[in-house]
Protein backbone atom coordinates (compact mmCIF):
# COMPACT_ATOMS: atom_id res chain seq x y z
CA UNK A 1 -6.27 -49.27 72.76
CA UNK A 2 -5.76 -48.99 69.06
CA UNK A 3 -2.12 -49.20 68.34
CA UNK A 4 -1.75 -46.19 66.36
CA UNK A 5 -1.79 -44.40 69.74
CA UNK A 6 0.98 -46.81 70.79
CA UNK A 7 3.34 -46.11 67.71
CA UNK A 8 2.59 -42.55 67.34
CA UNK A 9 4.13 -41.81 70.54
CA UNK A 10 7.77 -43.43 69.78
CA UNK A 11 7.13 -41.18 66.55
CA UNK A 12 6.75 -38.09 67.91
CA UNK A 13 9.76 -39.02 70.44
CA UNK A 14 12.56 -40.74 67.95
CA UNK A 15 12.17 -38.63 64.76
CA UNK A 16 13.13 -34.82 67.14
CA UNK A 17 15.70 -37.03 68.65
CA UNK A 18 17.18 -38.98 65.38
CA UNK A 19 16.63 -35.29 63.28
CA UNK A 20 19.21 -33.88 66.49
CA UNK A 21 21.55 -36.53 66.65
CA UNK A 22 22.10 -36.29 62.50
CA UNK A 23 22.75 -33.18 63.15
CA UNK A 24 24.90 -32.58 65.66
CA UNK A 25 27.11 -36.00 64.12
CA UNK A 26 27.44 -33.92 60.93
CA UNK A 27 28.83 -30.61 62.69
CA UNK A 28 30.93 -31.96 65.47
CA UNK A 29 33.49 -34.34 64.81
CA UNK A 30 33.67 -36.21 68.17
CA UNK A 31 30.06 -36.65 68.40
CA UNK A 32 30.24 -38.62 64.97
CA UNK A 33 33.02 -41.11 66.19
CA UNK A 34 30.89 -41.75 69.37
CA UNK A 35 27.31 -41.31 68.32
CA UNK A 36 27.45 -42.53 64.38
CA UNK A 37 26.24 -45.86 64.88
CA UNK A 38 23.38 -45.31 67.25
CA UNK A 39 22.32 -42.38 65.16
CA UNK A 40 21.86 -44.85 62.34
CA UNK A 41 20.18 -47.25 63.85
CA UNK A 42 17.66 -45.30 64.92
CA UNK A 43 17.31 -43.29 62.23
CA UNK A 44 16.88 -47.27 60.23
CA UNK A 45 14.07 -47.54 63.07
CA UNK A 46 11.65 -44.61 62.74
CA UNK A 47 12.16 -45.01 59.09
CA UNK A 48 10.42 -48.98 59.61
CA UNK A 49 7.96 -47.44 62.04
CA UNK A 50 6.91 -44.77 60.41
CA UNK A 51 5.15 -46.83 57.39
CA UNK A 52 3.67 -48.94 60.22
CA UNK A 53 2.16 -45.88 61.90
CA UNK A 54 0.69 -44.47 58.88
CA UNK A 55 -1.12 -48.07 58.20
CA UNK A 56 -2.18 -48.04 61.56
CA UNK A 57 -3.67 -44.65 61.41
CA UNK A 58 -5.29 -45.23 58.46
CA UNK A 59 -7.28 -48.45 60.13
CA UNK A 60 -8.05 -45.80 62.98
CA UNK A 61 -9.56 -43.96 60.69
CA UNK A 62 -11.57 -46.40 59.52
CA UNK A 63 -12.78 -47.38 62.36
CA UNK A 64 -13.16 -44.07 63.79
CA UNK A 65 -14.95 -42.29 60.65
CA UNK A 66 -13.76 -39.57 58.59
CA UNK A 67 -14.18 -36.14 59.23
CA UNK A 68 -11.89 -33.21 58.63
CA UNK A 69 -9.79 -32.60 61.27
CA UNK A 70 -8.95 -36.03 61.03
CA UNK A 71 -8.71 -36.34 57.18
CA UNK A 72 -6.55 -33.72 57.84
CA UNK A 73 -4.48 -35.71 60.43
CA UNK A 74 -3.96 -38.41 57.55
CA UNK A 75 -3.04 -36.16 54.89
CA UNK A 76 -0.17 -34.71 57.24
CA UNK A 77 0.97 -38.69 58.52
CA UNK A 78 0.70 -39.50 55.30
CA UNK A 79 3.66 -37.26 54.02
CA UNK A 80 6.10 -38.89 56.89
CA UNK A 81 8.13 -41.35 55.44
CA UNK A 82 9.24 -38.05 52.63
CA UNK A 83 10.49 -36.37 55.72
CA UNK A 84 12.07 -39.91 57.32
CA UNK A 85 14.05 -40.84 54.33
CA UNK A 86 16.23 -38.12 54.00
CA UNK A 87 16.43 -38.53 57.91
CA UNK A 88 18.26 -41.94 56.93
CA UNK A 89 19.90 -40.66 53.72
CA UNK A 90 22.01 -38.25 55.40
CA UNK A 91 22.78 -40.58 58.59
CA UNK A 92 23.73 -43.33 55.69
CA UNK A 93 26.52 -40.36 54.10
CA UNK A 94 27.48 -39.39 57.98
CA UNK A 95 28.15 -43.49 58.37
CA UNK A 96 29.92 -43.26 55.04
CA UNK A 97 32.12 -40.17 56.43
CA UNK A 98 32.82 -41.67 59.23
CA UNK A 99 34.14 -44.79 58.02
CA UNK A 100 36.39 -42.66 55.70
CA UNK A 101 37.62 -40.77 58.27
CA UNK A 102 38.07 -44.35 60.44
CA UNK A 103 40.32 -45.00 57.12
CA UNK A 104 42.17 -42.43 56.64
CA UNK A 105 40.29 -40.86 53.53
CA UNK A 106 39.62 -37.24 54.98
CA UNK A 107 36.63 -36.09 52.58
CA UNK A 108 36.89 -32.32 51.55
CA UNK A 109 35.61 -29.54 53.44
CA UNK A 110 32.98 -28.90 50.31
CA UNK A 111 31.49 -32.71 51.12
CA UNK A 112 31.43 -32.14 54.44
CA UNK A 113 29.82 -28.66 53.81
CA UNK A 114 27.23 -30.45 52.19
CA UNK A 115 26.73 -33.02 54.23
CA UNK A 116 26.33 -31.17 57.35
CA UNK A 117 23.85 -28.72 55.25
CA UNK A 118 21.91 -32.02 54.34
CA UNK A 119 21.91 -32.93 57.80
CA UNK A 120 20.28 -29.55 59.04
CA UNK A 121 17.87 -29.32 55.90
CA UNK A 122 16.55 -32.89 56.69
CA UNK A 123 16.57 -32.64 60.76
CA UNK A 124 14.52 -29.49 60.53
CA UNK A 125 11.95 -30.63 58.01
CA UNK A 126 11.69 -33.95 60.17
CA UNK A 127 11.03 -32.32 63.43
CA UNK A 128 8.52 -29.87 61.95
CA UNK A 129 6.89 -32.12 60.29
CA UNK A 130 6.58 -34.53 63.44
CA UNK A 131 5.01 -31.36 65.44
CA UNK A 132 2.79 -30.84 62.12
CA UNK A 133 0.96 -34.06 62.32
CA UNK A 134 1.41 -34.44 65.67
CA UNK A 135 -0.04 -31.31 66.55
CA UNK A 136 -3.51 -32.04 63.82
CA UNK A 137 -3.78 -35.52 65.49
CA UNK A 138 -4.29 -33.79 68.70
CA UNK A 139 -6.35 -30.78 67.57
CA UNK A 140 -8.63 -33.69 65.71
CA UNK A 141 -9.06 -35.76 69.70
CA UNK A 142 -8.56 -33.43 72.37
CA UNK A 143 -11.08 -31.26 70.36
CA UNK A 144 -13.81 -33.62 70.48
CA UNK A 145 -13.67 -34.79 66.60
CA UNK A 146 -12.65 -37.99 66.71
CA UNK A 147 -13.71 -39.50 70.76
């Protein structure tokens, strides 16, 4: 079994569950002082796997053949780690709030404002874009393009 289909699958399961756990550190206090550190660790791990993925896919590819469903599928994967990275960006400022807060250095309601906008803007965009290329990979096999 090609190991694409192998890594795709903690994709398509860590990035939705990363993109909700940003978000819900960066609107609910409590969550953040309980759930900040696992949050960024995983959000430290998809962004590693997702690089790994895309080379993986691309080798499928190869040795699968090109056609356009699945040129299609690579275009998509391809785009990942731009949707990843702000993933970890924003859990790396919700780390940085909440070792402020752990300090007693309160950031402003305006920072925060951001932040949790950040956190939203990035979560969303991750998750569609998970069900984006997750959704072409499957079109491209289950439709009997790439067997």
């Amino acid at each position: 079994m090609p190991v694409h289909v192998l890594l795709v699958h903690g994709i398509v399961v860590l990035v939705p569950l990363t993109a909700v756990l940003v978000i819900v550190c960066a609107l609910w206090p409590a969550a953040r002082r309980r759930f900040i550190w696992p949050t960024a660790a995983l959000a430290v791990l998809v962004t590693g796997l997702t690089p790994l993925t895309i080379e993986a896919g691309e080798w499928l590819q190869q040795w699968v053949g090109a056609t356009p469903a699945i040129d299609q599928h690579t275009h998509l994967g391809g785009q990942m780690l731009y949707f990843v990275v702000p993933l970890l960006i924003t859990a790396a400022l919700l780390v940085l709030v909440h070792v402020r807060e752990g300090q007693g250095k309160v950031l402003g309601r305006s920072v925060l404002a951001l932040v949790a906008i950040l956190a939203v803007a990035a979560g969303a965009a991750a998750t569609v874009q998970t069900y984006r290329v997750g959704d072409s990979g499957a079109r491209a096999v289950w439709n009997g393009v790439a067997s």
